[in-house]
C-alpha atoms as a PDB file:
ATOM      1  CA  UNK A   1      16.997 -19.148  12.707  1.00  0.00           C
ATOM      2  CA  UNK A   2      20.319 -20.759  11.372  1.00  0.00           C
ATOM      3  CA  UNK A   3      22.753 -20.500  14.434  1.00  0.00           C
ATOM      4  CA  UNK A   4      26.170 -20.572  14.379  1.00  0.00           C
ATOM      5  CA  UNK A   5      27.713 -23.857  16.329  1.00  0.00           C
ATOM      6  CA  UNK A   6      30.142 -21.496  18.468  1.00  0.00           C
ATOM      7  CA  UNK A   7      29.259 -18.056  18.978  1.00  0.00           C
ATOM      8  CA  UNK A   8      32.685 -15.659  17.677  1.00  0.00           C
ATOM      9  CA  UNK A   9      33.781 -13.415  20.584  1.00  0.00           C
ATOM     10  CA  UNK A  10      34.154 -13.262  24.357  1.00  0.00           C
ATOM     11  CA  UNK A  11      31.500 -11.993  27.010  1.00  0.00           C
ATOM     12  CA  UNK A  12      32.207  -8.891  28.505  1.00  0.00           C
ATOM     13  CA  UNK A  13      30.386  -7.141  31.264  1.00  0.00           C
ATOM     14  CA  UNK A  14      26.571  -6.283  29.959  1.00  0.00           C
ATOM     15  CA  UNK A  15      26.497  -2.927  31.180  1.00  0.00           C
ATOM     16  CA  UNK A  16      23.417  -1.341  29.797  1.00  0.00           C
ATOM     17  CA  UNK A  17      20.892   1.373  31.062  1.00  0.00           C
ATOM     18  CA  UNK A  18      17.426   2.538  30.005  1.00  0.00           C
ATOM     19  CA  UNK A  19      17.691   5.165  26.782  1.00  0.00           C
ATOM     20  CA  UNK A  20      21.057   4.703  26.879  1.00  0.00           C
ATOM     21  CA  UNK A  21      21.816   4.371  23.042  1.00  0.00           C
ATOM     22  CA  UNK A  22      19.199   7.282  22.247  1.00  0.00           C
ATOM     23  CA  UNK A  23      21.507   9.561  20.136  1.00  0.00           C
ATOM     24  CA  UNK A  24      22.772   6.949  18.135  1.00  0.00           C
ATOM     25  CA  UNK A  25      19.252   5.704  17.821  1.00  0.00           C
ATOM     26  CA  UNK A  26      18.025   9.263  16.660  1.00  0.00           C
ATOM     27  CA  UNK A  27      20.456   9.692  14.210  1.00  0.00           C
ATOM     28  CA  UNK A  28      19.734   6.472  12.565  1.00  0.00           C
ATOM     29  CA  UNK A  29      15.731   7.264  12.250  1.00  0.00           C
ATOM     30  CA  UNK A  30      17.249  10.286  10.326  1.00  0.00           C
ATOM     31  CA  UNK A  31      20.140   9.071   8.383  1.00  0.00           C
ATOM     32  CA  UNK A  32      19.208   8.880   4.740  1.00  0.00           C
ATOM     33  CA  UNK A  33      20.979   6.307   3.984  1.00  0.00           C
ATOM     34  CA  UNK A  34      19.723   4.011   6.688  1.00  0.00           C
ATOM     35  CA  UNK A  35      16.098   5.265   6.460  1.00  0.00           C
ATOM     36  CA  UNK A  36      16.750   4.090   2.004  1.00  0.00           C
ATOM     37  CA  UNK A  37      17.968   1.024   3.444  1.00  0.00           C
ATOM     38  CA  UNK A  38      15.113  -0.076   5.511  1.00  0.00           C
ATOM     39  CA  UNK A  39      12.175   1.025   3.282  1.00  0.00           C
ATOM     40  CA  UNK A  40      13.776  -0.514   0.420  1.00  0.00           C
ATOM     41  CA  UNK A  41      14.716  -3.901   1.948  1.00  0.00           C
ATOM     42  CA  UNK A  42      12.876  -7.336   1.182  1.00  0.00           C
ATOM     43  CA  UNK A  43      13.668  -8.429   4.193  1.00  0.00           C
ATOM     44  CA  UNK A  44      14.011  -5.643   7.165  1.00  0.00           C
ATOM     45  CA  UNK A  45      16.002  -7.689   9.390  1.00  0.00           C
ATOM     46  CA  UNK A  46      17.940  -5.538  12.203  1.00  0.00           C
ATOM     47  CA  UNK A  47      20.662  -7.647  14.193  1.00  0.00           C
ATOM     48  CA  UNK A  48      21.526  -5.612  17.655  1.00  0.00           C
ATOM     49  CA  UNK A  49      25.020  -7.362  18.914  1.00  0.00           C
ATOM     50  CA  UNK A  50      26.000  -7.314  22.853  1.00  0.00           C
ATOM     51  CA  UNK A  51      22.235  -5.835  23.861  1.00  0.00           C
ATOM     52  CA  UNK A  52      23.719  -6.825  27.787  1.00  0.00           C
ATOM     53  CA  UNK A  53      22.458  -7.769  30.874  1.00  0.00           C
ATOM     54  CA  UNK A  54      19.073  -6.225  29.697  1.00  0.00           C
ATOM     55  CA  UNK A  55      17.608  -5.779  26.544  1.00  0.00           C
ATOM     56  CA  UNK A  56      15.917  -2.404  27.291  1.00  0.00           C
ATOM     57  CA  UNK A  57      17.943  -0.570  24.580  1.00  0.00           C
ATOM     58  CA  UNK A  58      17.352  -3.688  21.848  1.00  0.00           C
ATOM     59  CA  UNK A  59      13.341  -2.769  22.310  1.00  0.00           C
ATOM     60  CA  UNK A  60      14.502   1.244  22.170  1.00  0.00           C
ATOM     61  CA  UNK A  61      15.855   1.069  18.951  1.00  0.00           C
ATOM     62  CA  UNK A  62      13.179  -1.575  17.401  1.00  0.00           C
ATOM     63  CA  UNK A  63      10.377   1.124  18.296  1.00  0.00           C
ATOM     64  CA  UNK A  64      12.934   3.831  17.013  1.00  0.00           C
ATOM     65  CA  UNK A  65      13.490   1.843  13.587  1.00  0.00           C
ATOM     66  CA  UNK A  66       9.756   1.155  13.250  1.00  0.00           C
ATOM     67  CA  UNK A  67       8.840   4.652  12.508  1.00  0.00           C
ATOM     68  CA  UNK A  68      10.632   4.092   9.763  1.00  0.00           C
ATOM     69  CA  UNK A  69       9.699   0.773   8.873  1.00  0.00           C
ATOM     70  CA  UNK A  70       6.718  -0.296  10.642  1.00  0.00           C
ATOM     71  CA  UNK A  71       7.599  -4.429   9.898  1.00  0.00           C
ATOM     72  CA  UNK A  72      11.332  -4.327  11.026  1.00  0.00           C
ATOM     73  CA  UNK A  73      11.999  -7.392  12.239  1.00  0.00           C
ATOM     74  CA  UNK A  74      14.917  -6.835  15.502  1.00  0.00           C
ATOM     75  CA  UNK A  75      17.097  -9.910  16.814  1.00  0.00           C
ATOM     76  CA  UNK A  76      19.157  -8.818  19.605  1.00  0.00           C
ATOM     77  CA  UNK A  77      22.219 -11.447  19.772  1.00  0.00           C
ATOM     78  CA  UNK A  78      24.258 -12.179  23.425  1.00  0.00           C
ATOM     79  CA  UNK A  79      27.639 -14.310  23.587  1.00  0.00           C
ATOM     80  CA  UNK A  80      26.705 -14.768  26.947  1.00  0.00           C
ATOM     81  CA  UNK A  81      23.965 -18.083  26.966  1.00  0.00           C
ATOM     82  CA  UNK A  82      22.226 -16.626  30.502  1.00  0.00           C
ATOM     83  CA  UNK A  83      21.161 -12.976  29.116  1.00  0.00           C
ATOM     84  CA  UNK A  84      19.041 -14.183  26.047  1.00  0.00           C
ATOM     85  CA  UNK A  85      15.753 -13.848  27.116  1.00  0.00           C
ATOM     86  CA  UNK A  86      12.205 -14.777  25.350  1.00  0.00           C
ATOM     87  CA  UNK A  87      10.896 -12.268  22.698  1.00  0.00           C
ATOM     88  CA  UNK A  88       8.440 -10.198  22.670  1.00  0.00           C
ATOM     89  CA  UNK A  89       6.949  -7.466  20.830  1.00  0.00           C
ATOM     90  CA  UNK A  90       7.923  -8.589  17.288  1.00  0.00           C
ATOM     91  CA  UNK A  91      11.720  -9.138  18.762  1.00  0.00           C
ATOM     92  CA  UNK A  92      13.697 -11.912  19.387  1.00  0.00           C
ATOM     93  CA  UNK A  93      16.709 -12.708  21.203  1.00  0.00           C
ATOM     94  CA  UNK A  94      19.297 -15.887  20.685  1.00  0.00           C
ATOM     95  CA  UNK A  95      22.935 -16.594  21.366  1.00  0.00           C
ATOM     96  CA  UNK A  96      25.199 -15.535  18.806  1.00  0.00           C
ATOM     97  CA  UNK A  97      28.893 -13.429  18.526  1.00  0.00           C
ATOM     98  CA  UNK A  98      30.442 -11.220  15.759  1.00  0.00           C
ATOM     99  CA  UNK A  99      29.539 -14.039  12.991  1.00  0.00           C
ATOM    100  CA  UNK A 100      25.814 -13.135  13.771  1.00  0.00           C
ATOM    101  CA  UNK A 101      24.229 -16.503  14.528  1.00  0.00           C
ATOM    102  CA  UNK A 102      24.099 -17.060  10.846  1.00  0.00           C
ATOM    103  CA  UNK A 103      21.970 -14.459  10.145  1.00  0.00           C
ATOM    104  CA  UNK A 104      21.977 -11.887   7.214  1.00  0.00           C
ATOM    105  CA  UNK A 105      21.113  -8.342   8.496  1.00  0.00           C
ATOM    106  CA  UNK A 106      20.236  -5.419   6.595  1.00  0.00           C
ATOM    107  CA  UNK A 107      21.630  -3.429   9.693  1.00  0.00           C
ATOM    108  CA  UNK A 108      23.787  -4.415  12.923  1.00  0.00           C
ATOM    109  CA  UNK A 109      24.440  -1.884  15.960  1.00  0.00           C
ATOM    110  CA  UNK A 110      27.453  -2.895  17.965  1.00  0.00           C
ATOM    111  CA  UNK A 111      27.378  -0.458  21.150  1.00  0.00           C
ATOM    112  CA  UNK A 112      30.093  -0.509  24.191  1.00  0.00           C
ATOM    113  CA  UNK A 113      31.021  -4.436  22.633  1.00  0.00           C
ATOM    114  CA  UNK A 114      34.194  -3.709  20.735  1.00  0.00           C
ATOM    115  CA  UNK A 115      35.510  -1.341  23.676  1.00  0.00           C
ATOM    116  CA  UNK A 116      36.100  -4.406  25.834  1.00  0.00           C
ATOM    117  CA  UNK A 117      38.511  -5.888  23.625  1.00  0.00           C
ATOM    118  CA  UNK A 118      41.989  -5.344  22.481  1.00  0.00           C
ATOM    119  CA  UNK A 119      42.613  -2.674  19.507  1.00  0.00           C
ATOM    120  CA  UNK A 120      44.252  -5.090  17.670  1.00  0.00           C
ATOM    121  CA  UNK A 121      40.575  -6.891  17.758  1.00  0.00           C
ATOM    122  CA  UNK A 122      38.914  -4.694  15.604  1.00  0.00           C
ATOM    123  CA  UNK A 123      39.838  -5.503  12.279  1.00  0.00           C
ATOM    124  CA  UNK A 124      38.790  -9.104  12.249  1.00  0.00           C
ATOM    125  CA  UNK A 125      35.608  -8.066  14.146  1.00  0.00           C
ATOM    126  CA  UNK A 126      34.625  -5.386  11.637  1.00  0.00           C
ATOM    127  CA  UNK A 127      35.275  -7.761   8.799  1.00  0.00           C
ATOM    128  CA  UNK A 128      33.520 -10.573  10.508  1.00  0.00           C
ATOM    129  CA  UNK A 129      30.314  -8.723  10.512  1.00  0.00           C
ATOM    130  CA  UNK A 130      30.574  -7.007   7.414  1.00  0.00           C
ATOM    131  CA  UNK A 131      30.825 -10.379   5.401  1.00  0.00           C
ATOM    132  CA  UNK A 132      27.364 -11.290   7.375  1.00  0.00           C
ATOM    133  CA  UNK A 133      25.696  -8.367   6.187  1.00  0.00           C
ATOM    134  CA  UNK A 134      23.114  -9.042   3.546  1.00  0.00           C
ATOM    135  CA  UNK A 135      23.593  -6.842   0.515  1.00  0.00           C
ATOM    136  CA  UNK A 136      23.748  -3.382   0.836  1.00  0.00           C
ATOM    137  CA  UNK A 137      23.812  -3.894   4.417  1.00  0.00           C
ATOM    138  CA  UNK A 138      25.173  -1.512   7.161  1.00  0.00           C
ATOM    139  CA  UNK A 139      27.046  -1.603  10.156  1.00  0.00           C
ATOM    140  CA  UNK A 140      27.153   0.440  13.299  1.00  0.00           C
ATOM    141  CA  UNK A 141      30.063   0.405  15.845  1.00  0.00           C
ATOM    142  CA  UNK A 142      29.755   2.726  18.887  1.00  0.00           C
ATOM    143  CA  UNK A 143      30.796   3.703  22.587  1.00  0.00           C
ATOM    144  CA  UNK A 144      29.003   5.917  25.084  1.00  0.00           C
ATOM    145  CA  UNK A 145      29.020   6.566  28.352  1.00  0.00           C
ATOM    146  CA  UNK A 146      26.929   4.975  31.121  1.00  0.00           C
ATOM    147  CA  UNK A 147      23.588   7.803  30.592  1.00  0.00           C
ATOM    148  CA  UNK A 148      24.044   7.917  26.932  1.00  0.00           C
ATOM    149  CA  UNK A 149      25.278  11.793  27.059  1.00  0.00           C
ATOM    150  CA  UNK A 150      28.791  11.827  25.472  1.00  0.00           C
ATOM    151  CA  UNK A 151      29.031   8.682  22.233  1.00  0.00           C
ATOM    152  CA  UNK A 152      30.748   7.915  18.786  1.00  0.00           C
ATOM    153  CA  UNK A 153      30.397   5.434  16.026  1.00  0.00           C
ATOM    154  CA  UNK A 154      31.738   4.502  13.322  1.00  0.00           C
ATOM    155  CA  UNK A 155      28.707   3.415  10.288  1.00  0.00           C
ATOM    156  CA  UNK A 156      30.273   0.965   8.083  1.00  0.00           C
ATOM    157  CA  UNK A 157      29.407  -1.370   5.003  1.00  0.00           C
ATOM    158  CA  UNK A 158      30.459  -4.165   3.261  1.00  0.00           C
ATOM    159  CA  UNK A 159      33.476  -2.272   1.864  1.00  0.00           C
ATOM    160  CA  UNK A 160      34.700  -0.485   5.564  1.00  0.00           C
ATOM    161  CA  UNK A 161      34.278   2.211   7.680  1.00  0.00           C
ATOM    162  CA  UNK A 162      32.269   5.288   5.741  1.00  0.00           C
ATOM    163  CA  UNK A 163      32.025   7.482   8.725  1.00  0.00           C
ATOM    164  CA  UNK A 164      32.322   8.746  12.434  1.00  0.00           C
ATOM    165  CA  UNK A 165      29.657  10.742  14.352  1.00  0.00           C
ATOM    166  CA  UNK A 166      30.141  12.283  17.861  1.00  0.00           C
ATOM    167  CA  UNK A 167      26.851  13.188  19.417  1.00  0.00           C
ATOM    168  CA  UNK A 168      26.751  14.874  22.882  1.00  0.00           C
ATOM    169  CA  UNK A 169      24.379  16.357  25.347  1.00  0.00           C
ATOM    170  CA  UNK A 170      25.081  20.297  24.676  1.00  0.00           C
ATOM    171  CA  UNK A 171      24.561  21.158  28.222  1.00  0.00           C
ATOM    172  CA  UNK A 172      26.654  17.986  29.646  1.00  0.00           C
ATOM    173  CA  UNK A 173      29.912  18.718  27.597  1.00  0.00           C
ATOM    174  CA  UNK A 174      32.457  21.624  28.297  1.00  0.00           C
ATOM    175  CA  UNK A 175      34.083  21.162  25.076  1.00  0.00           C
ATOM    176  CA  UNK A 176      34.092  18.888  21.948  1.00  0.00           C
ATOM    177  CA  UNK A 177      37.411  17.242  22.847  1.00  0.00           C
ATOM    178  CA  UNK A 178      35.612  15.776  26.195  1.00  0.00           C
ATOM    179  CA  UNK A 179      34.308  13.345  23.809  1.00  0.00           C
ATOM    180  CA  UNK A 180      37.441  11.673  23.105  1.00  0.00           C
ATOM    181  CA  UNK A 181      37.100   9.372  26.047  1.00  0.00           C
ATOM    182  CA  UNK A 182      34.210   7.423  24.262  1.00  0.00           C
ATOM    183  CA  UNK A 183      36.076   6.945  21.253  1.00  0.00           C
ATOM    184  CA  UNK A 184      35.127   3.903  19.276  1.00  0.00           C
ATOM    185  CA  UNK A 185      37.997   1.017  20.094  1.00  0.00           C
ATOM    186  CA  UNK A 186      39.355   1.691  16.592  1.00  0.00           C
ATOM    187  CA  UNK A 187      40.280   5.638  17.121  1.00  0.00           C
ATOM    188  CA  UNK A 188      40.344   5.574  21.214  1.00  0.00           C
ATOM    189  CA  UNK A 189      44.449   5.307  21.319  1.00  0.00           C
ATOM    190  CA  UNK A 190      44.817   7.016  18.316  1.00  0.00           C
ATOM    191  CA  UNK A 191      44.235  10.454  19.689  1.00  0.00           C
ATOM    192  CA  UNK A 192      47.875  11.599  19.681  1.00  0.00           C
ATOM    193  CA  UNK A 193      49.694  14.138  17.448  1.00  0.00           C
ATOM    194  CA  UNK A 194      49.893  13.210  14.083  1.00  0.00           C
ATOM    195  CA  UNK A 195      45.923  11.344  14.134  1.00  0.00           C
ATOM    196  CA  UNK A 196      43.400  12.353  12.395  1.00  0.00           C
ATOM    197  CA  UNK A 197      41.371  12.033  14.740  1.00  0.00           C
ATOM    198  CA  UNK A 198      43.121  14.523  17.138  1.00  0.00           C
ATOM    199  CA  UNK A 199      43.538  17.099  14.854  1.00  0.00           C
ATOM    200  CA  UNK A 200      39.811  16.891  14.287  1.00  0.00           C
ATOM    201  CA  UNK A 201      38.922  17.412  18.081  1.00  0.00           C
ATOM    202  CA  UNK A 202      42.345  20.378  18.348  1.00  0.00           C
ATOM    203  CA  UNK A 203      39.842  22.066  15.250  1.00  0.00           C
ATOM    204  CA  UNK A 204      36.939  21.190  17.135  1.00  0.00           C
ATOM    205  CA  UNK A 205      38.088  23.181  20.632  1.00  0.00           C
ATOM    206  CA  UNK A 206      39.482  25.463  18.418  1.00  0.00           C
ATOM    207  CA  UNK A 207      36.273  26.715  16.582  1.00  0.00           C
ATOM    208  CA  UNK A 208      34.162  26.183  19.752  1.00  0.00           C
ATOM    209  CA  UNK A 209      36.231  28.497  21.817  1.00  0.00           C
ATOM    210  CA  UNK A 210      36.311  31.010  18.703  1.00  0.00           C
ATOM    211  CA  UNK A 211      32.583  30.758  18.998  1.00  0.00           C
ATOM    212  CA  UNK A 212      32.355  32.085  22.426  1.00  0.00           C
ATOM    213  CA  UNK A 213      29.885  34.911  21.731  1.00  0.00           C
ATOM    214  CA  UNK A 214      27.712  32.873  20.688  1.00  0.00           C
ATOM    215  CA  UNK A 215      27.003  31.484  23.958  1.00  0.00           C
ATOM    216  CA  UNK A 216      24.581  33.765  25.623  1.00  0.00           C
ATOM    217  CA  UNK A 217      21.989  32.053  22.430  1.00  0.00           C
ATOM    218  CA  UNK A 218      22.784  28.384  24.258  1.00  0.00           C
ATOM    219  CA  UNK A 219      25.181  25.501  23.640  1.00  0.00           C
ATOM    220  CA  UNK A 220      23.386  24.351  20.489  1.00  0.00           C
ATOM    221  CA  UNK A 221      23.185  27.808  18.862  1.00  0.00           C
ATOM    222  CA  UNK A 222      26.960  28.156  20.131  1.00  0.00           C
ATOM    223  CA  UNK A 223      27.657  24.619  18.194  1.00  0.00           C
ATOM    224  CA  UNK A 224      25.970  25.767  15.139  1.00  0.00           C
ATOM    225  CA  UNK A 225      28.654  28.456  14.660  1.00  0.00           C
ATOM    226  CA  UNK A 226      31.391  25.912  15.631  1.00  0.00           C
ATOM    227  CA  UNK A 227      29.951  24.050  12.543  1.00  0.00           C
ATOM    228  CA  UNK A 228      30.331  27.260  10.381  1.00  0.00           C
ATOM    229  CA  UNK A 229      33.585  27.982  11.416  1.00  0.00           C
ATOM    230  CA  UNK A 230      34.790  24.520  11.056  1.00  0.00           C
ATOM    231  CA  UNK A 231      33.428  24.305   7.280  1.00  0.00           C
ATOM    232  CA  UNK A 232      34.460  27.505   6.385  1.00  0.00           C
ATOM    233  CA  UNK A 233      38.415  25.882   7.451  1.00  0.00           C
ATOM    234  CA  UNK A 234      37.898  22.957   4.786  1.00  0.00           C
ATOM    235  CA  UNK A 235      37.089  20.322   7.165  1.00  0.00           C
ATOM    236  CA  UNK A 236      33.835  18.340   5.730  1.00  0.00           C
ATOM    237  CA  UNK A 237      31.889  18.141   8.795  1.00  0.00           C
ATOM    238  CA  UNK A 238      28.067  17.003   7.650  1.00  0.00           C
ATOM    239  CA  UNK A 239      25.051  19.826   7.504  1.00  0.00           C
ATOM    240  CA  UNK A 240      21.840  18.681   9.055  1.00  0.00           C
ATOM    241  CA  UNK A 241      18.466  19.682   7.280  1.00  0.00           C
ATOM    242  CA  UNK A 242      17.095  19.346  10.986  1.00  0.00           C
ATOM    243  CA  UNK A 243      17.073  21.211  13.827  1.00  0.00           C
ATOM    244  CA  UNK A 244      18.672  18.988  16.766  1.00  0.00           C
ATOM    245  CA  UNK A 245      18.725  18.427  20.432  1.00  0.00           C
ATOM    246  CA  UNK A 246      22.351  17.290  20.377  1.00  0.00           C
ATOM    247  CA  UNK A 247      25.706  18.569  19.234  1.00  0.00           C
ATOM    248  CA  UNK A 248      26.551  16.461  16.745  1.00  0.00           C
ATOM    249  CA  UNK A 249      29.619  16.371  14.346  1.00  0.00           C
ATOM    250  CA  UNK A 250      29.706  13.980  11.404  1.00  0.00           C
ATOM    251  CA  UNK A 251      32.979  13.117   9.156  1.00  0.00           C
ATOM    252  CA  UNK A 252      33.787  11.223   6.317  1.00  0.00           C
ATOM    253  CA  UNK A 253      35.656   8.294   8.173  1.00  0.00           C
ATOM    254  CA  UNK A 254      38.664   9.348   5.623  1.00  0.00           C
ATOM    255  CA  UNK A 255      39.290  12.101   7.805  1.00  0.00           C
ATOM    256  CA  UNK A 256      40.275  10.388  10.886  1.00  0.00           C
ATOM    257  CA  UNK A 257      41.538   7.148   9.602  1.00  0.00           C
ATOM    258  CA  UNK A 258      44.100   5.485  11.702  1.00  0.00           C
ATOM    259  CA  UNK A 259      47.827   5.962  10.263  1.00  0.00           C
ATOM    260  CA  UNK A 260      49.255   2.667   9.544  1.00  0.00           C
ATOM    261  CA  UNK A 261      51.772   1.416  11.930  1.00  0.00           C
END
């Protein structure tokens, strides 16, 4: 493995918890453009940044990823020398920051890492690990909370951000604006009037309280309408060919860009 001489970042706290990244996890195994990605690659290689204080969720998503891709080959990387821990299972672990220890990843997931650092951080983070991607490559930047049930990410590529997903537990979540304190570090203080981002979640609460009636069917049935409703307004929220256990809304990352300052 061709490691970098200093890893790029600083260590933050390595809080993790078992299944904590499974939404983001499911919704990769089921994104076409990820699923394309992996079958097609010569070389399957899946970098998970800032795995934490235990790499429970770096084995998660390799057995997640392997469904699609049976040979995926998963390095988890940690800034912080005393959490990388011997492989096992087909994955390894070394030291290594946002330039990614050298390596050249078809795919990188980033959860709760960029959070800990200052917005103005991002930028040179994201482009960091987009110039270590390995062609076609894809990037995946995301917060959640401490049991997984309320997240958001941002799936980018070599060019920038293409898109960001909220995915909640239906029966944990009073509203879709609840979300909007696991924003991704790029959008979290960007939820003021004017945003993009906060008119999405205003249309959001909006259609979800309009959908009201639907909610002697259940929270997903309720959030199905929501989806409807929201469409039917102009806003491009994604349609999923599967049924799903979460609420999840999808957006072209054009949407809810960040006004320039």
């Amino acid at each position: 493995m061709n490691r970098a001489a200093r890893p790029d970042g600083v260590i933050t706290r390595g809080t993790t918890g078992i299944n904590r990244l499974r939404r983001s996890d499911r919704w990769l195994m089921h994104r076409p453009q990820v699923v394309d990605l992996l079958r097609s690659a010569a070389d399957p290689l899946v970098v998970d940044l800032g795995y934490g204080a235990r790499p429970d969720t770096t084995f998660e998503l390799a057995d997640r990823l392997r469904t699609v891709r049976p040979d995926l080959r998963v390095v988890g990387l940690e800034i912080d020398p005393d959490r990388v821990v011997p492989g096992r299972d087909g994955v390894s672990f070394a030291r290594g920051g946002f330039e990614l220890a050298g390596l050249r990843p078809v795919l990188v997931r980033a959860f709760n890492v960029l959070r800990q650092y200052p917005e103005d951080a991002v930028d040179g983070a994201w482009a960091k690990i987009r110039s270590a991607l390995a062609p076609d490559g894809l990037f995946v930047d995301g917060t959640c909370d401490e049991r997984g049930r309320r997240c958001a990410w941002v799936l980018l590529d070599a060019q920038g951000p293409l898109s960001l997903t909220l995915a909640w537990d239906p029966f944990d979540v009073d509203r879709p604006g609840d979300v909007a304190e696991r924003l991704p570090k790029a959008l979290i203080h960007r939820n003021v009037p004017g945003e993009g981002v906060h008119a999405l979640l205003l249309a959001a609460d909006r259609a979800w309280a309009t959908a009201a009636p639907h909610a002697a069917f259940g929270p997903r049935v309720r959030w199905r309408a929501t989806l409807d409703l929201l469409r039917a307004e102009g806003i491009p929220v994604e349609v999923s060919r599967r049924r799903l256990r979460d609420n999840v809304l999808t957006v072209p990352w054009s949407l809810v860009a960040p006004i320039a300052d």
